[in-house]
Protein backbone atom coordinates (compact mmCIF):
# COMPACT_ATOMS: atom_id res chain seq x y z
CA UNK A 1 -25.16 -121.06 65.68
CA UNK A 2 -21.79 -120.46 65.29
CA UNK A 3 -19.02 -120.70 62.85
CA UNK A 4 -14.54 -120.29 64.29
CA UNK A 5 -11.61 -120.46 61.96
CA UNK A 6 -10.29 -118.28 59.83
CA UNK A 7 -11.56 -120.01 56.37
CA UNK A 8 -15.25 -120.89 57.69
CA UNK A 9 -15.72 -117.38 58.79
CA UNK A 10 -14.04 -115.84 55.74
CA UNK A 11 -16.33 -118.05 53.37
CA UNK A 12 -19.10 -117.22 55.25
CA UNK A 13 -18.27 -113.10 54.90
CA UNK A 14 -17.59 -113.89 50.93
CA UNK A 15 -20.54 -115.73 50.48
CA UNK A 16 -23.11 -114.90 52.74
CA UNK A 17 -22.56 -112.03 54.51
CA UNK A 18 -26.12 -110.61 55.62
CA UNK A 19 -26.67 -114.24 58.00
CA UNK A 20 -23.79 -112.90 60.25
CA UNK A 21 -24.96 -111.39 63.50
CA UNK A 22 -21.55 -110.81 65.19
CA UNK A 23 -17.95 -111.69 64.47
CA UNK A 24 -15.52 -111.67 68.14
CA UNK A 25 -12.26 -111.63 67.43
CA UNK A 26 -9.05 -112.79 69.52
CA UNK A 27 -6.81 -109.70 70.44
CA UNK A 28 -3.99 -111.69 71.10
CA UNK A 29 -4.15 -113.73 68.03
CA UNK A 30 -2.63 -113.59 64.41
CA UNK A 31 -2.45 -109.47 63.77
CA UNK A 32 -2.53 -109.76 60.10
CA UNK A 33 -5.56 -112.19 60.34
CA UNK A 34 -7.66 -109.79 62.37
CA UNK A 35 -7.01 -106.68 59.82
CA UNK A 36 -7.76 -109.10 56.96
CA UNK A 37 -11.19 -109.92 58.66
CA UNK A 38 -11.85 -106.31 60.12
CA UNK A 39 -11.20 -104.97 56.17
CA UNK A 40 -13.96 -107.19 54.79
CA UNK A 41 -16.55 -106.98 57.81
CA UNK A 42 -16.29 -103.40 57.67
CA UNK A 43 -17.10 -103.88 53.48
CA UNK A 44 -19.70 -106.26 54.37
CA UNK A 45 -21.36 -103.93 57.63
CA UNK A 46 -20.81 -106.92 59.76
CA UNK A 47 -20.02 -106.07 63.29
CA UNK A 48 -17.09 -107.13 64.60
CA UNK A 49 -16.19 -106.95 68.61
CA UNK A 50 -12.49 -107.29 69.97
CA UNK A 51 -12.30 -109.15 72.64
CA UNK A 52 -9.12 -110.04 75.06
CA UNK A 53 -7.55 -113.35 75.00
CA UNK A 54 -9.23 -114.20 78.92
CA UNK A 55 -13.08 -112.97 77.36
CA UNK A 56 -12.13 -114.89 74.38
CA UNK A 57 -11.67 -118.05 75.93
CA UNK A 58 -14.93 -117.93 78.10
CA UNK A 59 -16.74 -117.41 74.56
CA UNK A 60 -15.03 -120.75 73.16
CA UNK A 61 -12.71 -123.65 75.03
CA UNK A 62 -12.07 -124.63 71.27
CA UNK A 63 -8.34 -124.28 70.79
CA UNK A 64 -9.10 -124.72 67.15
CA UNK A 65 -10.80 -121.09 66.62
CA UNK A 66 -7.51 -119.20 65.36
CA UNK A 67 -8.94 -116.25 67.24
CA UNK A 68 -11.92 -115.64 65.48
CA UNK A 69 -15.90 -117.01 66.11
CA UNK A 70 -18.52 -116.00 64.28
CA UNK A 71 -22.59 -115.98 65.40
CA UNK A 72 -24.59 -116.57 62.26
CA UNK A 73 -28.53 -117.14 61.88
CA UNK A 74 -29.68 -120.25 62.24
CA UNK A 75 -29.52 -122.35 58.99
CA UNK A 76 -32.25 -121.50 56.40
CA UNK A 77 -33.24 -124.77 54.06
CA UNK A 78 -34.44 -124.96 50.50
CA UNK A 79 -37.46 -125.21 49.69
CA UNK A 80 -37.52 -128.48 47.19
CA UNK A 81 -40.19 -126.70 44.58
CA UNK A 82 -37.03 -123.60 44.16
CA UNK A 83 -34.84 -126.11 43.30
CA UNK A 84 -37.28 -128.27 40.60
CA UNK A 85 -38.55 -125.24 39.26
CA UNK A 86 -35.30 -124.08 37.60
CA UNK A 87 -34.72 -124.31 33.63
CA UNK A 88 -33.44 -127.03 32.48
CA UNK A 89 -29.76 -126.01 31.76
CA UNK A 90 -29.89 -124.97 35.30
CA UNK A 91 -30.83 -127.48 37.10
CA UNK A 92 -29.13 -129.33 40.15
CA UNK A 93 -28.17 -133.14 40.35
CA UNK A 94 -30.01 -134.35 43.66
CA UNK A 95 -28.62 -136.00 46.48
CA UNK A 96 -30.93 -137.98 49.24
CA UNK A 97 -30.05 -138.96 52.23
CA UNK A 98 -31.28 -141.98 53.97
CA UNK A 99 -30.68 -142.88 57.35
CA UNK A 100 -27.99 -140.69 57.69
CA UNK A 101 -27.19 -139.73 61.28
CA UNK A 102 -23.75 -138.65 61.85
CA UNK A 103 -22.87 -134.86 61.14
CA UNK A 104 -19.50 -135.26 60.47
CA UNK A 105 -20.66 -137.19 57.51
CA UNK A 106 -23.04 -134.44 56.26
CA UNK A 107 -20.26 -131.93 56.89
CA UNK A 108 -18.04 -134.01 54.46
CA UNK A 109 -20.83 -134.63 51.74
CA UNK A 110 -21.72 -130.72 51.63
CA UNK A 111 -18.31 -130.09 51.14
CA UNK A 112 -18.13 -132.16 48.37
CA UNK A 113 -21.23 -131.31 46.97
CA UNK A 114 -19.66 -127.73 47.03
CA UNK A 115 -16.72 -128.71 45.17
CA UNK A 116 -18.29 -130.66 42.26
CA UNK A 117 -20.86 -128.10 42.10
CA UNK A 118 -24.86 -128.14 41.07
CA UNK A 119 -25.55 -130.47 43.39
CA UNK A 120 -28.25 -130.10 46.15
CA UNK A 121 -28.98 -131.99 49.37
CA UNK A 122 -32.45 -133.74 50.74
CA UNK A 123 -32.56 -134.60 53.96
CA UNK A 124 -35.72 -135.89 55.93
CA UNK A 125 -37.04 -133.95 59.02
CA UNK A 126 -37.21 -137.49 61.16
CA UNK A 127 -34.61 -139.85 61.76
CA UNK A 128 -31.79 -137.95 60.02
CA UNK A 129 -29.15 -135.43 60.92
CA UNK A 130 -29.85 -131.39 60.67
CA UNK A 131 -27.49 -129.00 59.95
CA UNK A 132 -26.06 -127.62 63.22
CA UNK A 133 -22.63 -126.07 64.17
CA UNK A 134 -20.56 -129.24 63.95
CA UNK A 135 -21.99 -129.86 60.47
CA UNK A 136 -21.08 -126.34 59.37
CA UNK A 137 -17.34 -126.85 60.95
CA UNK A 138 -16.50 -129.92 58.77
CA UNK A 139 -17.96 -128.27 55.84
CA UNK A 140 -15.34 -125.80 55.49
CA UNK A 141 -18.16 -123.42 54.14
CA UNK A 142 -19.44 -125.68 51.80
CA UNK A 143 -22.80 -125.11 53.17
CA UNK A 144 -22.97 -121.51 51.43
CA UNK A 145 -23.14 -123.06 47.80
CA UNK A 146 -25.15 -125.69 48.38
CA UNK A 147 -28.85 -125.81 48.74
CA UNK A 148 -30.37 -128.09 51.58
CA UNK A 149 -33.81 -129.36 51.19
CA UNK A 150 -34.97 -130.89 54.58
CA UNK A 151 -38.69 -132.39 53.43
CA UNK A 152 -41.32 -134.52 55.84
CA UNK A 153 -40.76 -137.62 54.02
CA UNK A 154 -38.53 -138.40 51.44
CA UNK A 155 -41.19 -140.88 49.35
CA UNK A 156 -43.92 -138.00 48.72
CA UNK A 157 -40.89 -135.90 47.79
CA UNK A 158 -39.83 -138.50 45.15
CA UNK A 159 -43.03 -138.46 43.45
CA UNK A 160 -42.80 -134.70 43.14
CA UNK A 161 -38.93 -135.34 41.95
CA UNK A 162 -40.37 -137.67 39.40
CA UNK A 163 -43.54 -134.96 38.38
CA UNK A 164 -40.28 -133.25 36.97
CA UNK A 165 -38.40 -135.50 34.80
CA UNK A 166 -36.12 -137.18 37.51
CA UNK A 167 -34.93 -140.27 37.88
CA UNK A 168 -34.15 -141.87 40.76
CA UNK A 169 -31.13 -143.55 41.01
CA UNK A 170 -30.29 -146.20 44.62
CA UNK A 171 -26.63 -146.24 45.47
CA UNK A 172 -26.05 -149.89 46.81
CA UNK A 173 -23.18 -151.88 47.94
CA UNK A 174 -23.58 -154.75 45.68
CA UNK A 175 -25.54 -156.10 42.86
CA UNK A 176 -26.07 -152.56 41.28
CA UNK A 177 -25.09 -151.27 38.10
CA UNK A 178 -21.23 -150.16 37.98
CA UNK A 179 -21.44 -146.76 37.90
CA UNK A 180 -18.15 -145.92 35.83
CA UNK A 181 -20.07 -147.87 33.01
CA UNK A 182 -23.10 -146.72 33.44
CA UNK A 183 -24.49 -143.76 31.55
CA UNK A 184 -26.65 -141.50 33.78
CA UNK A 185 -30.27 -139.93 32.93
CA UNK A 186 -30.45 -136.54 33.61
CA UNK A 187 -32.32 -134.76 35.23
CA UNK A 188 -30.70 -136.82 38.42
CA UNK A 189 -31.23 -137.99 42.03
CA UNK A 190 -29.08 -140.44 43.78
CA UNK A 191 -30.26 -142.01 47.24
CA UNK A 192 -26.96 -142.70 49.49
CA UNK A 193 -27.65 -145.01 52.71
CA UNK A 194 -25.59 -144.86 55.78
CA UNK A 195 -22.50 -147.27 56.00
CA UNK A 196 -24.07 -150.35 57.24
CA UNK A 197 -27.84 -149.52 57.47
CA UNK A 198 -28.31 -148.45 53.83
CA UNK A 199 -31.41 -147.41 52.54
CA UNK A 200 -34.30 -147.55 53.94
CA UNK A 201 -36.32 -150.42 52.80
CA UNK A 202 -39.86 -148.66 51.72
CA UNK A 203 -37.44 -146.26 49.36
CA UNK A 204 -36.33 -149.14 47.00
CA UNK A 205 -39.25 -149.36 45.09
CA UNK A 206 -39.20 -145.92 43.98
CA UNK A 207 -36.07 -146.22 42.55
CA UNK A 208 -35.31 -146.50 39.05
CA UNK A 209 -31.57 -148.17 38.81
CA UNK A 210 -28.89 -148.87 41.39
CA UNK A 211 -25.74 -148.36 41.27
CA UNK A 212 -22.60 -149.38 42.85
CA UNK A 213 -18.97 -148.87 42.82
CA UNK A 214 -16.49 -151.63 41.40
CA UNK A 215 -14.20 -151.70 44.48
CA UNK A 216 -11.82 -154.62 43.77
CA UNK A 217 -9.49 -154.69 46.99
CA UNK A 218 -11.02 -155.62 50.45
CA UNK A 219 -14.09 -156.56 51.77
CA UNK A 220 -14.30 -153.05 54.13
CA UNK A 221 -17.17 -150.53 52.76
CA UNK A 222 -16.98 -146.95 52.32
CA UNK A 223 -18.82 -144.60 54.64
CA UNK A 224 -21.48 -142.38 52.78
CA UNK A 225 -19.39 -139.21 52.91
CA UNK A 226 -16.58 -140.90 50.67
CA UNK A 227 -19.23 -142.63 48.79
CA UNK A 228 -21.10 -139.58 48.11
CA UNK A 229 -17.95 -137.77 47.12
CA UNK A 230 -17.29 -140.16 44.39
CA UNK A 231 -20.28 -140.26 43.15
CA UNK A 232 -20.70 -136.70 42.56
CA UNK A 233 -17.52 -136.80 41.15
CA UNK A 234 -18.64 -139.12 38.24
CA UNK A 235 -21.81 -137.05 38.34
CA UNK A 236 -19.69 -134.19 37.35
CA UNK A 237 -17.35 -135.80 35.01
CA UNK A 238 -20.73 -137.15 32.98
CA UNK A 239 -22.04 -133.50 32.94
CA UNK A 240 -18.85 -132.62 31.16
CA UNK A 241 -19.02 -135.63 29.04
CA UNK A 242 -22.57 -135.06 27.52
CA UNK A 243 -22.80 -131.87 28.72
CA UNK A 244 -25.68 -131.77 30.53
């Protein structure tokens, strides 16, 4: 997999350091950048190669690299029992995703995840988006704080959520409890559909609550990355609340 731009890569050396294989570099690109990078791969022992603008641009077409790629592992998932096994004061908010295809929109919820904070991911194996390269480019390096669980099948994972003290919370488009009124249980796990599909129809009964947000204006829904994004913020805002 790989990783270009100056803040993905930088995150990535910050944060995660040892999943690095190889940094290339742009000769002919942004001087100061380079040192900057070459200063904390050489803290890090990451290898860096310098390459010249012609063998840097048969490595990437991507205009968009600002001289610098990055080769990283492939992407290591959570296992879910690391994440329910933590003490209580330290334990994550869960978000599911169900029938979520598109990685720009999981590159856009990890980010967010990443910004609220103590919030993992759970992703199905089947039928869903993985996290590959263009995933990892729209979140900004939000991957690195955020733990992704990828199970078989997210109903036998919800019974072990619920073994633990979760509840299970559906996040609808209509007819669900407004979530800037609603008080949250905690421990937490929201289910977020895709735009237009939802979730998936055998998940609903396994859900404790909906909820849904009071959107006033038009008629036009929200995709599940800006969905996602405010609910975690009101997840977050709740934590502070009744400090949880």
């Amino acid at each position: 997999m790989y990783l270009s731009g100056k803040n993905q890569v930088i995150e990535r050396i910050n944060a995660q350091p040892e999943t690095i294989e190889k940094i290339y570099l742009n000769k002919g690109k942004h001087f100061s950048l380079l040192n900057i990078i070459l200063a904390m791969a050489k803290k890090n022992d990451v290898e860096c190669v310098l390459l010249s603008p012609k063998e840097f641009s048969r490595l990437s077409s991507n205009i968009h690299t600002q001289g610098v790629i990055a080769e990283v592992k492939d992407f290591s998932y959570t296992k879910l029992e690391e994440v329910l096994n933590l003490a209580e004061q330290k334990k994550y908010a869960l978000i599911a995703l169900s029938n979520l295809t598109d990685p720009q929109n999981l590159g856009s919820i990890l980010r967010s995840c990443a910004c609220f904070g103590r919030i993992a991911l759970i992703i199905p194996k089947h039928r869903s988006v993985v996290v590959n390269s263009t995933v990892l480019k729209v979140a900004c390096g939000g991957e690195n704080y955020v733990p992704v669980i990828q199970v078989t099948n997210l109903i036998p994972a919800f019974s072990e959520i619920k073994e633990c003290g979760y509840w299970i919370g559906g996040c609808v488009a209509n007819e669900g409890n407004d979530i800037t009124q609603f008080k949250l249980p905690w421990p937490l796990c929201l289910v977020i559909g895709a735009e237009g599909r939802g979730i998936r129809k055998g998940i609903i009964r396994h859900l404790d609550f909906n909820l849904t947000l009071p959107m006033p204006g038009k008629g036009i829904s929200l995709n599940a990355a800006v969905a996602c994004a405010i609910f975690c913020y009101e997840i977050m805002r709740q934590r502070k609340v009744y400090k949880k």
